[in-house]
N, C-alpha and C. Protein backbone atom coordinates (compact mmCIF):
# COMPACT_ATOMS: atom_id res chain seq x y z
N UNK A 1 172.64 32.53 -83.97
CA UNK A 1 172.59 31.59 -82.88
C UNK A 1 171.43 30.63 -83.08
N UNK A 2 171.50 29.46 -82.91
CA UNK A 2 170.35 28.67 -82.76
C UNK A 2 169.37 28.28 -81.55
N UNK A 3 168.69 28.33 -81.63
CA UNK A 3 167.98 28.38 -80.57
C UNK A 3 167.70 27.51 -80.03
N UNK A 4 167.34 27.03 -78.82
CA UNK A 4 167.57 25.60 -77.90
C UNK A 4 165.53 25.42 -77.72
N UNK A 5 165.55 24.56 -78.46
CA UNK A 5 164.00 23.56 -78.04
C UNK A 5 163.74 23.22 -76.73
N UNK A 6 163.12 23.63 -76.31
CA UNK A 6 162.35 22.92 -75.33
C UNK A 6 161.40 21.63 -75.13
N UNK A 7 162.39 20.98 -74.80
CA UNK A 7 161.11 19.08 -74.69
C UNK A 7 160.02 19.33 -73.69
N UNK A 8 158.52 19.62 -74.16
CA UNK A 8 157.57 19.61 -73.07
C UNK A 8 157.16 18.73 -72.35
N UNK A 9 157.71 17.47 -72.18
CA UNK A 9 157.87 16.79 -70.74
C UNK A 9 158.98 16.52 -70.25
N UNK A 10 160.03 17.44 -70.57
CA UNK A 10 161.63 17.57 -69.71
C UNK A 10 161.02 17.22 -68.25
N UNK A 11 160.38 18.07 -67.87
CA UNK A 11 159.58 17.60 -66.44
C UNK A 11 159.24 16.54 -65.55
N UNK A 12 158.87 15.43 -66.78
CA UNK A 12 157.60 14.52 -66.50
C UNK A 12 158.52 13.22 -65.93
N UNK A 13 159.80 12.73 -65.97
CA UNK A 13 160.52 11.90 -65.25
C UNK A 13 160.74 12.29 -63.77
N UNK A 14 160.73 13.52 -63.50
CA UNK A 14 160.79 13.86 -61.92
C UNK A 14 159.83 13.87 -61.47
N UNK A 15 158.53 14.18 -62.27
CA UNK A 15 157.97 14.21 -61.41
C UNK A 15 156.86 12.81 -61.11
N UNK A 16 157.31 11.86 -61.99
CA UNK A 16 156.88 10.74 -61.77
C UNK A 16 157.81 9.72 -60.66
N UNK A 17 158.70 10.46 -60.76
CA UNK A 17 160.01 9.70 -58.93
C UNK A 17 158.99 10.48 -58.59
N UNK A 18 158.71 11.48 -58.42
CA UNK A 18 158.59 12.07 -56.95
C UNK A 18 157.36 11.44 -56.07
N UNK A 19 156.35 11.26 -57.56
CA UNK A 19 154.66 10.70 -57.33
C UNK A 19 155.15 8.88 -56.53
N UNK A 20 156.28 8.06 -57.71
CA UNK A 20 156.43 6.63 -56.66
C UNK A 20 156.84 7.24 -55.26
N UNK A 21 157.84 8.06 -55.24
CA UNK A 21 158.27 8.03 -54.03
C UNK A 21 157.20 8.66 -52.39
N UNK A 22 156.24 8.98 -52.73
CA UNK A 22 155.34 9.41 -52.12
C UNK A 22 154.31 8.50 -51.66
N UNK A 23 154.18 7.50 -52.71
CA UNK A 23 153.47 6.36 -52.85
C UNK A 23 154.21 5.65 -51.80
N UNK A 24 155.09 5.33 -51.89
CA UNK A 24 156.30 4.02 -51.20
C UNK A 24 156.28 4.71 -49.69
N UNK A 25 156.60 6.09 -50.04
CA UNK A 25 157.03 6.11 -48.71
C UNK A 25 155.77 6.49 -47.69
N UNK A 26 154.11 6.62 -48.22
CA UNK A 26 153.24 7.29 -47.60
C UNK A 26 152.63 5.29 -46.84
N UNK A 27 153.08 3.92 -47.96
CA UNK A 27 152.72 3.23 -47.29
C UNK A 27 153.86 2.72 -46.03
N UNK A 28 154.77 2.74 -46.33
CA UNK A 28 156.48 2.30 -45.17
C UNK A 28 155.30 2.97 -44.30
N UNK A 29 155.00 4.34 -44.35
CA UNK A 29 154.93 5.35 -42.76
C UNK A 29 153.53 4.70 -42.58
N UNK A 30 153.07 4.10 -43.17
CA UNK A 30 151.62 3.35 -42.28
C UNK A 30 151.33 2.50 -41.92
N UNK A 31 152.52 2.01 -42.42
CA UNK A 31 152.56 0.08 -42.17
C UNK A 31 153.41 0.21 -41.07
N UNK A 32 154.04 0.77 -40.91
CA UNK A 32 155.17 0.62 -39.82
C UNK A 32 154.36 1.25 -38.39
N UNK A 33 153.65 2.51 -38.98
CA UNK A 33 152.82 2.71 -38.00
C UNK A 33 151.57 2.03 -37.07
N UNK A 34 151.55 1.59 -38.18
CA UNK A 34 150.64 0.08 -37.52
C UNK A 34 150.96 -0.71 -37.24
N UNK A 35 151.84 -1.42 -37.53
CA UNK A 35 152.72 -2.68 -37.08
C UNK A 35 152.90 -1.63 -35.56
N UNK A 36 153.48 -0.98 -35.30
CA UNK A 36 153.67 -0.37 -34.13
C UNK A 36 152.75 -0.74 -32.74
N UNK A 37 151.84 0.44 -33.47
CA UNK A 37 150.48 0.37 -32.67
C UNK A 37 150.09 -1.65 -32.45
N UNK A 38 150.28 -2.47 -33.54
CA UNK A 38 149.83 -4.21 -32.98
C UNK A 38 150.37 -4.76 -32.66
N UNK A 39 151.73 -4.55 -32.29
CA UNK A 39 152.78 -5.32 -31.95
C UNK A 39 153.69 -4.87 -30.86
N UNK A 40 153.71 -3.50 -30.66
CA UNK A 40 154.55 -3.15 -29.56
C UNK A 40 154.26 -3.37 -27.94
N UNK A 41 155.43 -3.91 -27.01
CA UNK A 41 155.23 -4.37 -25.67
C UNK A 41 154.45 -3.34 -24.76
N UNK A 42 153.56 -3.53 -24.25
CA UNK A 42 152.73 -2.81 -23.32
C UNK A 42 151.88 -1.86 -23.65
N UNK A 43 151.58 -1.86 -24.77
CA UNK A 43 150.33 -1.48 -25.79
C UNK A 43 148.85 -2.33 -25.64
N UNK A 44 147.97 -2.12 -25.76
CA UNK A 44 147.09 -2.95 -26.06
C UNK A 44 147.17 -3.26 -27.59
N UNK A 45 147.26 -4.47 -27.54
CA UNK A 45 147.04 -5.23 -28.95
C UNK A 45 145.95 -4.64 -29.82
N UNK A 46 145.29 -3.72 -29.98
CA UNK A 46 143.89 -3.14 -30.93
C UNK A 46 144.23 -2.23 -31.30
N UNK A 47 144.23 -2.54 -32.79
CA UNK A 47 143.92 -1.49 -33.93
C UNK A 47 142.85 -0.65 -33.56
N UNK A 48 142.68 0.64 -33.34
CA UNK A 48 141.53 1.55 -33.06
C UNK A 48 141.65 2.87 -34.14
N UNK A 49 140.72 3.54 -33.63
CA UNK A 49 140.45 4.47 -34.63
C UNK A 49 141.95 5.59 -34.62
N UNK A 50 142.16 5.76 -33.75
CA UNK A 50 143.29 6.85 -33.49
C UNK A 50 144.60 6.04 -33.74
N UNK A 51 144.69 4.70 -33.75
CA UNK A 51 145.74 3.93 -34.19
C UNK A 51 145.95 4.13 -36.19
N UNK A 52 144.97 4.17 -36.18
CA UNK A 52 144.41 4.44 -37.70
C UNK A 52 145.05 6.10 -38.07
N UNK A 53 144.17 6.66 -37.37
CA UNK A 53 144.31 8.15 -37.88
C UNK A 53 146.20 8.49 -37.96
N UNK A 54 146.78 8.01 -36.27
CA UNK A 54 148.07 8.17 -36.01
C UNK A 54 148.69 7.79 -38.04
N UNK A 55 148.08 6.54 -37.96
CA UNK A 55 148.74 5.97 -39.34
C UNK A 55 148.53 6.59 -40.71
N UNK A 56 147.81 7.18 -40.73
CA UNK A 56 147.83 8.44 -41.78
C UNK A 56 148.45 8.97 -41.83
N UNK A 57 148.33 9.85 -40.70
CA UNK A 57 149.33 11.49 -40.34
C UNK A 57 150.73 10.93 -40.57
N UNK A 58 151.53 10.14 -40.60
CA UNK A 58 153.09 9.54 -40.15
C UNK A 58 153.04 9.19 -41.64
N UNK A 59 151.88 8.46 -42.33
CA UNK A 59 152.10 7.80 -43.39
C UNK A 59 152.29 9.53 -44.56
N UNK A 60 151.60 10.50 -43.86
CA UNK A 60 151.26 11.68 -44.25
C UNK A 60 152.91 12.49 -44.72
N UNK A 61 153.22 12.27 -43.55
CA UNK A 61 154.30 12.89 -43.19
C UNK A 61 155.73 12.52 -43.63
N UNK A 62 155.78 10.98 -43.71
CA UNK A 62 156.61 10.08 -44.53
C UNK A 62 156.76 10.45 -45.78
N UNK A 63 155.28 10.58 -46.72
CA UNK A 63 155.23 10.88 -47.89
C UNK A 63 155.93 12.35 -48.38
N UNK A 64 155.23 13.48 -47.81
CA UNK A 64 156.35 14.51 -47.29
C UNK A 64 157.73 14.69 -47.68
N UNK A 65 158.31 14.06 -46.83
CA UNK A 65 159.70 13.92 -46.86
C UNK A 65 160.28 13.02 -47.52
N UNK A 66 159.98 12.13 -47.97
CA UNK A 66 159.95 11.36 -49.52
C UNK A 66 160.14 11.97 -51.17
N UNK A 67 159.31 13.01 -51.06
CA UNK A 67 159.08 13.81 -52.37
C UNK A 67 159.85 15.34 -51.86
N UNK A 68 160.02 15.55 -50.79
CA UNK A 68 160.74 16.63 -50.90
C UNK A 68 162.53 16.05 -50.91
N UNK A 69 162.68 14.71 -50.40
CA UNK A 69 164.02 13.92 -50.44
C UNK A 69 164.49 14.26 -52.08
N UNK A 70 163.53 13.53 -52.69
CA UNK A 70 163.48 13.19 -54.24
C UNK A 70 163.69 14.53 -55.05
N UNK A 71 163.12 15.26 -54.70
CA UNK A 71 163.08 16.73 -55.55
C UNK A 71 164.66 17.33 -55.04
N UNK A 72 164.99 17.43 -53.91
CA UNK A 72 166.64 17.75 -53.41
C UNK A 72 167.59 17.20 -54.58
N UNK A 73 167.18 15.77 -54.06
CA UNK A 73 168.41 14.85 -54.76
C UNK A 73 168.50 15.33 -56.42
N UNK A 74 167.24 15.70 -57.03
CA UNK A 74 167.51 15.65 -58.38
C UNK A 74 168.26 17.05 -58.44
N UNK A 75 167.94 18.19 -57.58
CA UNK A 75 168.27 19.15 -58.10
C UNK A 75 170.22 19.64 -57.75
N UNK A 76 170.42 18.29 -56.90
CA UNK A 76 171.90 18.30 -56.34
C UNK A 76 172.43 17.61 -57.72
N UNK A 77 171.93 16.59 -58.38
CA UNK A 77 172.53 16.14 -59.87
C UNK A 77 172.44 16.65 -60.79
N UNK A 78 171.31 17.64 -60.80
CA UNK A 78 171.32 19.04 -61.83
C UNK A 78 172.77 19.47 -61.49
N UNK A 79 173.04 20.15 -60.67
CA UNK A 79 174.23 21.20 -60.06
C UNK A 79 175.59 20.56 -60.29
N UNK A 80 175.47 19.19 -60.34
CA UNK A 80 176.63 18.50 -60.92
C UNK A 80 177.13 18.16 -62.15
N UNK A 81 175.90 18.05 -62.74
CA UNK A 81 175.96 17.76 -64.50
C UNK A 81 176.61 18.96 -64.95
């Protein structure tokens, strides 16, 4: 039998989606979160500290579910190949 090689960065394409997609989606969840917080009706118009922090945590959380999206999807096209 011959034996099957292993490419040591078989890896390294997923997990470079996963790193943009974390990126992309950690700024969407902070920008949007902020745009929120400066623009929405009956808000006070000011960026503040907790407007900030809010925009982390969401941008936090966005990212999250971004890279766990990304890691699903690849492993649903594994299962198909």
């Amino acid at each position: 039998m011959i034996e099957q090689q292993k490419d040591p960065h078989a890896g390294q394409g997923l997990e470079t989606r996963r790193r943009r997609a974390g990126y992309v989606g950690f700024l969407v969840g902070f920008v949007a979160t902020l745009a929120f917080f400066a623009f929405f009706p009956g808000l006070p118009h000011v960026i503040d500290w907790g407007a900030i922090l809010a925009s982390v945590a969401v941008g936090g959380l966005t990212r999250w579910g971004c890279q766990s999206w990304t890691t699903r999807r690849a492993g649903q096209k594994a299962k198909h190949m």
